[in-house]
PDB file of N, CA and C in Angstrom:
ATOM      1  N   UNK A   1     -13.328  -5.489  -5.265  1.00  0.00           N
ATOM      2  CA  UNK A   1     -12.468  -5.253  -4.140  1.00  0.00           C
ATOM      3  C   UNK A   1     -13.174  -5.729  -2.875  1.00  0.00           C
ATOM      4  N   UNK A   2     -12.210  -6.668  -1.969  1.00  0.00           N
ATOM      5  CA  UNK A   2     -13.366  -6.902  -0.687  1.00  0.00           C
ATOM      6  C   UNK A   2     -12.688  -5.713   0.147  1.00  0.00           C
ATOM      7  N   UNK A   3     -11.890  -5.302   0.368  1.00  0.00           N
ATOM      8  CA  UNK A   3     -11.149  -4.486   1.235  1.00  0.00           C
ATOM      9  C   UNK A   3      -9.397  -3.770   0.628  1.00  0.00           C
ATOM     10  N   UNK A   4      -9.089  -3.560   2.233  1.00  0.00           N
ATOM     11  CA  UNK A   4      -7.835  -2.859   2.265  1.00  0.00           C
ATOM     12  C   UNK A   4      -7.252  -2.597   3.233  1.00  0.00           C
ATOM     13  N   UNK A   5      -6.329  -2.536   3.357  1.00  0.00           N
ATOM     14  CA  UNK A   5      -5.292  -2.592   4.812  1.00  0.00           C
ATOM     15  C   UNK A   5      -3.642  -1.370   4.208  1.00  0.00           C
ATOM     16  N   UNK A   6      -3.195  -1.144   5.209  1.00  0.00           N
ATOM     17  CA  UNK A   6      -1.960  -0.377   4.947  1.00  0.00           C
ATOM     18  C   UNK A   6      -0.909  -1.451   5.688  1.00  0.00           C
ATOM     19  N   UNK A   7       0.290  -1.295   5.137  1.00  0.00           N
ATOM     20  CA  UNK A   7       1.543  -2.015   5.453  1.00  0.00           C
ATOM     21  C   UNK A   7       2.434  -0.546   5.124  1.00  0.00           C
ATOM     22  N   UNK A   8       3.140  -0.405   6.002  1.00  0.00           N
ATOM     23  CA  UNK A   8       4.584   0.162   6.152  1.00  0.00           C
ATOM     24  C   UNK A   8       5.457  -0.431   5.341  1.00  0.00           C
ATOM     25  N   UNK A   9       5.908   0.296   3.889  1.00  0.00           N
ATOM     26  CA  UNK A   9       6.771  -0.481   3.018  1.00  0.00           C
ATOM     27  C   UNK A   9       8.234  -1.103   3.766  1.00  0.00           C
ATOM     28  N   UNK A  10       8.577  -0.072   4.471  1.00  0.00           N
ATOM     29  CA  UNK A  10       9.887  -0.614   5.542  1.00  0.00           C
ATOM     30  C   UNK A  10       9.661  -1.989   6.064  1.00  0.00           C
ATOM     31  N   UNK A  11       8.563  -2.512   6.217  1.00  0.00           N
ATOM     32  CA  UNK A  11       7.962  -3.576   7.286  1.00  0.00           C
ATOM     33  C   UNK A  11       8.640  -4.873   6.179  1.00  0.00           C
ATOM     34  N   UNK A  12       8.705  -4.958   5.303  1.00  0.00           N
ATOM     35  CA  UNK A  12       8.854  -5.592   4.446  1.00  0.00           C
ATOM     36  C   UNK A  12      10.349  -5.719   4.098  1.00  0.00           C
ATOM     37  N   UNK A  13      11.000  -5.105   4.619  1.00  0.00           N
ATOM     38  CA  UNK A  13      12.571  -5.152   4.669  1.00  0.00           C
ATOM     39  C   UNK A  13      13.455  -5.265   5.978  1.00  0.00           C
ATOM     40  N   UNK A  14      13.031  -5.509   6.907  1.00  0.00           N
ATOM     41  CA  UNK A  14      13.877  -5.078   8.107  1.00  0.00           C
ATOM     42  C   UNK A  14      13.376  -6.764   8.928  1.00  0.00           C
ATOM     43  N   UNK A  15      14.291  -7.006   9.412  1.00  0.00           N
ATOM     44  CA  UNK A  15      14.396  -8.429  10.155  1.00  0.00           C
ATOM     45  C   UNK A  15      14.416  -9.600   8.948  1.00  0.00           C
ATOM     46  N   UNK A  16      15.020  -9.412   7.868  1.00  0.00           N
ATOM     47  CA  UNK A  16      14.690  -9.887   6.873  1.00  0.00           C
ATOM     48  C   UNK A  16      13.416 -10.302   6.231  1.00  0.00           C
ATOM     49  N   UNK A  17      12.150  -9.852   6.743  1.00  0.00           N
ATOM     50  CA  UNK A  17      10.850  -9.925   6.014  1.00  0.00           C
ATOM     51  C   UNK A  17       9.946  -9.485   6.750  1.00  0.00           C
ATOM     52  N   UNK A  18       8.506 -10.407   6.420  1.00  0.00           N
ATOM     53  CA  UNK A  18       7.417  -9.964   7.239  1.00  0.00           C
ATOM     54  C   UNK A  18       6.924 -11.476   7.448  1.00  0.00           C
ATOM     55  N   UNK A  19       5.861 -11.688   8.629  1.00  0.00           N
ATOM     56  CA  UNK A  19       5.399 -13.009   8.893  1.00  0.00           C
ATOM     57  C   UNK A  19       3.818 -12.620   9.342  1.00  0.00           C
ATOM     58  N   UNK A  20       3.066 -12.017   9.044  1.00  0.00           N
ATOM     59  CA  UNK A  20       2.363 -11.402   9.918  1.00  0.00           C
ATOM     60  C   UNK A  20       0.697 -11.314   9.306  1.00  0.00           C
ATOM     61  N   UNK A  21       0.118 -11.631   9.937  1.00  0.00           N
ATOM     62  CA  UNK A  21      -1.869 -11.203   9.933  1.00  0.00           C
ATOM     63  C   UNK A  21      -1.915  -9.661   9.679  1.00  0.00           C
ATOM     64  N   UNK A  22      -3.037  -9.201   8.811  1.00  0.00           N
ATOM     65  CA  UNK A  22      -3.201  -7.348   8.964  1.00  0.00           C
ATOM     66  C   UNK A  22      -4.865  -7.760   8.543  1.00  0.00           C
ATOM     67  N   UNK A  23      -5.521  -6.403   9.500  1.00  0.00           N
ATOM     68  CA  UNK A  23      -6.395  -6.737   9.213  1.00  0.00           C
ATOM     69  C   UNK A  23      -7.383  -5.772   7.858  1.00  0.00           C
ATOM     70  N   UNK A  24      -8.410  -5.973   7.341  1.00  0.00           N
ATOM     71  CA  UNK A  24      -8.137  -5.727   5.399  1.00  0.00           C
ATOM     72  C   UNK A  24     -10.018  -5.004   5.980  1.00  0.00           C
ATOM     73  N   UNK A  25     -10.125  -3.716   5.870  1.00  0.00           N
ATOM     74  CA  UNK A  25     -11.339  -3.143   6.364  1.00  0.00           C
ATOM     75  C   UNK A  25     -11.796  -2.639   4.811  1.00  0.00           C
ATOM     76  N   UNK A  26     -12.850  -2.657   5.180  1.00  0.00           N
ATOM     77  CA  UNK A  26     -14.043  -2.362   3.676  1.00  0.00           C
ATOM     78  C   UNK A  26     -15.129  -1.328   4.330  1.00  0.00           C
ATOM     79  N   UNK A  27     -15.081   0.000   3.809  1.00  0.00           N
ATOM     80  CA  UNK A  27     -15.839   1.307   4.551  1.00  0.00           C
ATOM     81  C   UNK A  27     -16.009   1.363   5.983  1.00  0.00           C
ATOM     82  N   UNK A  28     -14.562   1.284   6.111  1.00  0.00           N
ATOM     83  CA  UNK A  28     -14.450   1.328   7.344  1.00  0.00           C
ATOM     84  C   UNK A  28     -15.001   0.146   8.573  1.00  0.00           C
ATOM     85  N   UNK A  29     -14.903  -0.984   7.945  1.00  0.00           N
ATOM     86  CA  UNK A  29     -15.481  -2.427   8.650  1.00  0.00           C
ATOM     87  C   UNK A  29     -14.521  -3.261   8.398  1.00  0.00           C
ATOM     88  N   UNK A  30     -14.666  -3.978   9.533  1.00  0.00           N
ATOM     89  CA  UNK A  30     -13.837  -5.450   9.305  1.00  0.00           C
ATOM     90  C   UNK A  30     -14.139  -6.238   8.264  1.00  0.00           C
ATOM     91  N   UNK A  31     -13.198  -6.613   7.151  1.00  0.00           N
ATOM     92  CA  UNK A  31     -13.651  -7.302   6.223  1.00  0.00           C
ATOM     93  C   UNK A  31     -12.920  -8.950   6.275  1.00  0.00           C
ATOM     94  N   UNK A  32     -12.103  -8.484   6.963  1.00  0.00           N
ATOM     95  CA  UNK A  32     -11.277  -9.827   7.387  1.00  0.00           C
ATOM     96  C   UNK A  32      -9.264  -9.743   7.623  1.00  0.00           C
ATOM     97  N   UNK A  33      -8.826 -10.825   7.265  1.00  0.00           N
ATOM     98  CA  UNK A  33      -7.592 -10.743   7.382  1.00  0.00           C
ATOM     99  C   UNK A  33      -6.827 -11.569   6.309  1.00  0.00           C
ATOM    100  N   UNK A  34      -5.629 -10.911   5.915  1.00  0.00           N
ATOM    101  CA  UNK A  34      -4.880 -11.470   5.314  1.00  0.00           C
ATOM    102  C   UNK A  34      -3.080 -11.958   5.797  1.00  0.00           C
ATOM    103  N   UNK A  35      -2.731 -12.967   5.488  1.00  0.00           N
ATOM    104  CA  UNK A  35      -1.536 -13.304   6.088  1.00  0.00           C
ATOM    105  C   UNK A  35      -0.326 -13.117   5.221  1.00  0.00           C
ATOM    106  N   UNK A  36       0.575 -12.106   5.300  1.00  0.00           N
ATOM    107  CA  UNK A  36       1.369 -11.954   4.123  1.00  0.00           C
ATOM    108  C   UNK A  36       2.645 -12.084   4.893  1.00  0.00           C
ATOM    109  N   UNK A  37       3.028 -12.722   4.271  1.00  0.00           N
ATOM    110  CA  UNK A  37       4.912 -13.372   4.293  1.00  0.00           C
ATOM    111  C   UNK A  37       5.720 -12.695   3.211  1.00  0.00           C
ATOM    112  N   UNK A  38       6.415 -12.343   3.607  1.00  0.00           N
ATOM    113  CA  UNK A  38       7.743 -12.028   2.626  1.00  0.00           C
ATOM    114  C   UNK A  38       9.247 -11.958   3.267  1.00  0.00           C
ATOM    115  N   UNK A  39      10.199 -13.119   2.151  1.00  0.00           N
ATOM    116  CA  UNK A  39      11.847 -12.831   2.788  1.00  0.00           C
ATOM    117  C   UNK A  39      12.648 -11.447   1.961  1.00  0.00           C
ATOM    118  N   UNK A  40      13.023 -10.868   2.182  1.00  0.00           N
ATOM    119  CA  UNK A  40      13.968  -9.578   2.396  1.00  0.00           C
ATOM    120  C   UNK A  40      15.207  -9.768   1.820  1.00  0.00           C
ATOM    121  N   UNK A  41      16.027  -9.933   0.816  1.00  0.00           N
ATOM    122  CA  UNK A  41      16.906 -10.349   0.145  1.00  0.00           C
ATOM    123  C   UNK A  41      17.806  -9.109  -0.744  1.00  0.00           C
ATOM    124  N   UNK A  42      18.025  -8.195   0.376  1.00  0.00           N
ATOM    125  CA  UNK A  42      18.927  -6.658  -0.635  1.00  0.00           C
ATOM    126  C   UNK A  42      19.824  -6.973  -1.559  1.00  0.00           C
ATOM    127  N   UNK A  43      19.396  -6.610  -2.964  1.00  0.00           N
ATOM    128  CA  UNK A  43      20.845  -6.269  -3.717  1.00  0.00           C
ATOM    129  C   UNK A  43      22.213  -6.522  -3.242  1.00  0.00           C
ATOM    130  N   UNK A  44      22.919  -6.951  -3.486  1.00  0.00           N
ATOM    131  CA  UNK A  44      24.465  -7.094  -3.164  1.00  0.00           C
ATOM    132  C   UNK A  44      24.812  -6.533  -3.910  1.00  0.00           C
ATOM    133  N   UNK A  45      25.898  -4.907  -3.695  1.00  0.00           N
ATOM    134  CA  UNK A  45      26.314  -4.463  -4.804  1.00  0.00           C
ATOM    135  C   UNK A  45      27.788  -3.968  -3.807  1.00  0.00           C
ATOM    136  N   UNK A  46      28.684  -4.651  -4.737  1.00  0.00           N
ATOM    137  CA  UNK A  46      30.313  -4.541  -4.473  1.00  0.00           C
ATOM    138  C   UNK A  46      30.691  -3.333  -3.660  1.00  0.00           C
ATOM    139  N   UNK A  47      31.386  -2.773  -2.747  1.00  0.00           N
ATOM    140  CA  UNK A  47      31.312  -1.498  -2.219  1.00  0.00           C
ATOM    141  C   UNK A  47      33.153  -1.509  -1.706  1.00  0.00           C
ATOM    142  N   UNK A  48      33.821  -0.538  -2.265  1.00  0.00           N
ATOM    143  CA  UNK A  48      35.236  -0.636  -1.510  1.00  0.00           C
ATOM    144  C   UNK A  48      35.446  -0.773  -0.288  1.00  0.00           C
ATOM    145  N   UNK A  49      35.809  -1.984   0.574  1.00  0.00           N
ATOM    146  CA  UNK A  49      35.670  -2.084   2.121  1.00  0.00           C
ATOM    147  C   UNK A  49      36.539  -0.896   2.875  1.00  0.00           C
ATOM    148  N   UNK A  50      35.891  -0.200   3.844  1.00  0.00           N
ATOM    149  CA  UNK A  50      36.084   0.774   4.581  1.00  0.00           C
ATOM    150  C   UNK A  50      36.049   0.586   5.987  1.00  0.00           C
ATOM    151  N   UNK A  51      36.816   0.889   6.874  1.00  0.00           N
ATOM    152  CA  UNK A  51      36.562   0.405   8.316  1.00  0.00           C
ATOM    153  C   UNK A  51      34.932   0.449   8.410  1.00  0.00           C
ATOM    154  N   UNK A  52      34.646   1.902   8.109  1.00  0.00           N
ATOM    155  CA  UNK A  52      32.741   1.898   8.704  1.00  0.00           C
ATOM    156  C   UNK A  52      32.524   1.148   8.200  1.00  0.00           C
ATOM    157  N   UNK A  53      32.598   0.740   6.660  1.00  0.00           N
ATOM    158  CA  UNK A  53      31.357  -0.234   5.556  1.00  0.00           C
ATOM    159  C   UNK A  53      31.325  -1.690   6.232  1.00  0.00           C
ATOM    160  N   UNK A  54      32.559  -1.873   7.278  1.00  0.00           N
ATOM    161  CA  UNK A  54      33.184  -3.277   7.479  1.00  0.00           C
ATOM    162  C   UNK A  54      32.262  -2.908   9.071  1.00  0.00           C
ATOM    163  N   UNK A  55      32.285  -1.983   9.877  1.00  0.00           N
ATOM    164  CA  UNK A  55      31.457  -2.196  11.008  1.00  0.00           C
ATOM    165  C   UNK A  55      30.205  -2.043  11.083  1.00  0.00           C
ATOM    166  N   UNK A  56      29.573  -1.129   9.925  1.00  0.00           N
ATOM    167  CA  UNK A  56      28.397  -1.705   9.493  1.00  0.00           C
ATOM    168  C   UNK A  56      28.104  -3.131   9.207  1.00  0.00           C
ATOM    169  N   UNK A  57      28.453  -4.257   8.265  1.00  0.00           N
ATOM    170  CA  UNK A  57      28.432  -5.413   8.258  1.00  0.00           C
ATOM    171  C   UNK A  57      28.539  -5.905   9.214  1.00  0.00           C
ATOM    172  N   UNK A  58      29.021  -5.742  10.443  1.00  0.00           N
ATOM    173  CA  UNK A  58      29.426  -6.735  11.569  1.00  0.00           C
ATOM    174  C   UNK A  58      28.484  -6.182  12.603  1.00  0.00           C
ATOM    175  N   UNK A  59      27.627  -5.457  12.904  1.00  0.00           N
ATOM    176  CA  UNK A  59      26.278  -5.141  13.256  1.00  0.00           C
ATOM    177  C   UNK A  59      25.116  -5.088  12.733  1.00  0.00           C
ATOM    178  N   UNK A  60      25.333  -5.228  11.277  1.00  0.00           N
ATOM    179  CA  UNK A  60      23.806  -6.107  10.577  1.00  0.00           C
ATOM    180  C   UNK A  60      24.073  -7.330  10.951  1.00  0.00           C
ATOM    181  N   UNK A  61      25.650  -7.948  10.683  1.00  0.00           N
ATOM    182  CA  UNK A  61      25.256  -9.554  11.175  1.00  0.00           C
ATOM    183  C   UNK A  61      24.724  -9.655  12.559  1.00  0.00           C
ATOM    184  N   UNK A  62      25.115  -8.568  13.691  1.00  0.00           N
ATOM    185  CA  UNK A  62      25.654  -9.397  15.100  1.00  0.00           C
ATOM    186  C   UNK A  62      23.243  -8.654  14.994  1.00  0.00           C
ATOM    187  N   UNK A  63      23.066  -8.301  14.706  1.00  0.00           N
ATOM    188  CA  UNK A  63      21.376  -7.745  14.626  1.00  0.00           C
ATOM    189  C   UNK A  63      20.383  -9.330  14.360  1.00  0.00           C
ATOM    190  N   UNK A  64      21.440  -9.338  13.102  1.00  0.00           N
ATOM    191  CA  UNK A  64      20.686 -11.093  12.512  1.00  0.00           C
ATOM    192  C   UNK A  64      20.849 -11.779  13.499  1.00  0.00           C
ATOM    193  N   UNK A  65      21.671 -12.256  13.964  1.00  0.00           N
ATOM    194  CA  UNK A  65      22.059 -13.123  14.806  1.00  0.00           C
ATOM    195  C   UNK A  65      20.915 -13.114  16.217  1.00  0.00           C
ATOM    196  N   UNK A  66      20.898 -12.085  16.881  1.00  0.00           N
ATOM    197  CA  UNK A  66      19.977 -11.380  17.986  1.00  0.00           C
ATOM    198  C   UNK A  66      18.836 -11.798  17.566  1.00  0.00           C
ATOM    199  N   UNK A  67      18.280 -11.564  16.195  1.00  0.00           N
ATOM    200  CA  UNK A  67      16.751 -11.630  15.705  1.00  0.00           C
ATOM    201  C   UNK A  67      16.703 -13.071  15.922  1.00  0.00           C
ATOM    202  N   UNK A  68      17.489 -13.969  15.372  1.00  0.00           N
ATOM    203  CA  UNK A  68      17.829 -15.068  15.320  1.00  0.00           C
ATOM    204  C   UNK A  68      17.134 -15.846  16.840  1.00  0.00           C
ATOM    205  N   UNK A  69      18.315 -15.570  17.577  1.00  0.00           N
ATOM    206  CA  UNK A  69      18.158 -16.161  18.750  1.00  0.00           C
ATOM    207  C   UNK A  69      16.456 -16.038  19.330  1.00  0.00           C
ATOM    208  N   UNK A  70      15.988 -14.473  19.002  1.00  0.00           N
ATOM    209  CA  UNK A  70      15.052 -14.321  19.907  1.00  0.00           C
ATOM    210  C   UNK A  70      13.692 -14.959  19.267  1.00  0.00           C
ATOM    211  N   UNK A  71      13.823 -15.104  18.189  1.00  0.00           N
ATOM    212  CA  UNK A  71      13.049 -16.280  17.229  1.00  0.00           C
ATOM    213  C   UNK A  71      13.091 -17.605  18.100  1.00  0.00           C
ATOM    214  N   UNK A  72      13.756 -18.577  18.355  1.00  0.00           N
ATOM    215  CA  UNK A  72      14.219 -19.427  19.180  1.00  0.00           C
ATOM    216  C   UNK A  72      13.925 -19.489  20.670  1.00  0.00           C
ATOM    217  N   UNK A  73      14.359 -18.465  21.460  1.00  0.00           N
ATOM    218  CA  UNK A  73      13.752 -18.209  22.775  1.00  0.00           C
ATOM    219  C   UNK A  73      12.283 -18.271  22.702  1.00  0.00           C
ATOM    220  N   UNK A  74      11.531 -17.354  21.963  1.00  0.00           N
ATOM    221  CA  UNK A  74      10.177 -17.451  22.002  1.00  0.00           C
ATOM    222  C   UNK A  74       9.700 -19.044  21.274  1.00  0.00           C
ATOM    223  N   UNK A  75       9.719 -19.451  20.921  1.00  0.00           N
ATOM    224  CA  UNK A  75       9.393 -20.425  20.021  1.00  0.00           C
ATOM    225  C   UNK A  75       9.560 -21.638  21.591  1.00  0.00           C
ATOM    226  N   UNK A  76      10.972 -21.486  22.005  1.00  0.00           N
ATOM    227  CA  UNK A  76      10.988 -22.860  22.855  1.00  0.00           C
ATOM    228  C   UNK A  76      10.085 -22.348  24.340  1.00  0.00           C
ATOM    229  N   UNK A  77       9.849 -20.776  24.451  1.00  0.00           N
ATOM    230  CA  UNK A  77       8.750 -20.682  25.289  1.00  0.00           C
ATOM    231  C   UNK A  77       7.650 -20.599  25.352  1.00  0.00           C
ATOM    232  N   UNK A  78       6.924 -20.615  24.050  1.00  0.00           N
ATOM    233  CA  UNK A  78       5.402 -21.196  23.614  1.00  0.00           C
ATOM    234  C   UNK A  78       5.505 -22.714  23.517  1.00  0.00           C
ATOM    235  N   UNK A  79       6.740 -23.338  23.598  1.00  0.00           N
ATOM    236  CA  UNK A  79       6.714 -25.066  23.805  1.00  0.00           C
ATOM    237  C   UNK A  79       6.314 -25.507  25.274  1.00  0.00           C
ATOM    238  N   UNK A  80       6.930 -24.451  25.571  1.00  0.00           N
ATOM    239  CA  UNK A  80       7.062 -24.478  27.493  1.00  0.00           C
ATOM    240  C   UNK A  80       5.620 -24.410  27.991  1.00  0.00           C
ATOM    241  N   UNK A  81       5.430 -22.990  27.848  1.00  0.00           N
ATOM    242  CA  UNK A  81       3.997 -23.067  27.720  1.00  0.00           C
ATOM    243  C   UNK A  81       2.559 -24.074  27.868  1.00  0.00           C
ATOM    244  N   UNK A  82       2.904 -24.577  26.548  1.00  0.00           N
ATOM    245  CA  UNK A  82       2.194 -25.831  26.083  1.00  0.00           C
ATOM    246  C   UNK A  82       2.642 -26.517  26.863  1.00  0.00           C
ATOM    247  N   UNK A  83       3.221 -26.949  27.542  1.00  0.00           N
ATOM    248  CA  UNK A  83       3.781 -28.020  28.141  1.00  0.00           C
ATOM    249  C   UNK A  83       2.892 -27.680  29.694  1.00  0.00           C
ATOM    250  N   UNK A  84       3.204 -26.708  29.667  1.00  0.00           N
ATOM    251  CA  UNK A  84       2.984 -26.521  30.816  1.00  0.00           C
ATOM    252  C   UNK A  84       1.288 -26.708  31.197  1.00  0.00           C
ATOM    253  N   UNK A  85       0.697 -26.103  30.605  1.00  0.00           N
ATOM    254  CA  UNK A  85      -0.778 -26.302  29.922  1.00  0.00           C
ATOM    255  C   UNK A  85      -1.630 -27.880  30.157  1.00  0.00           C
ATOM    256  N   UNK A  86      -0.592 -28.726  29.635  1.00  0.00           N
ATOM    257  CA  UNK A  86      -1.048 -29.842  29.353  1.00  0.00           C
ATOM    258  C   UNK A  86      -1.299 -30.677  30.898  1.00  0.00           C
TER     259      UNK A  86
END
């Protein structure tokens, strides 16, 4: 074993995954870091559509969508950034 780190099992489901560095300690020391990715892909299981079940869906999408964008905003403002930098 070189180490160990904790992850929040939730972390691994919500924004559709994880993208992220953690850092992996060995008796209580830095032992280093690991980079773990994972996409988020729930079960689809048939459900009788219900007004709620239907406005639930349309605020997980309009959530995706938000995550979406703000993925994008940041991304073209670390371009900016750089740009700016240069």
């Amino acid at each position: 074993m070189i180490g160990e780190t904790k992850i929040k099992l939730s972390a691994l489901c919500v924004n559709g995954g994880v993208d992220d560095w953690f850092k992996i300690t060995f008796d209580n020391w830095e032992a280093g870091k690991i980079h773990l990715k994972s996409e988020w892909r729930p079960l689809m299981i048939p459900v009788p559509a219900t007004p709620l079940i239907n406005a639930a869906g349309v605020a997980i999408n309009s959530l995706e969508e938000l995550e979406s964008e703000r993925k994008e905003r940041k991304q073209r403002w670390q371009e900016e950034q750089a740009e700016r930098a240069r």
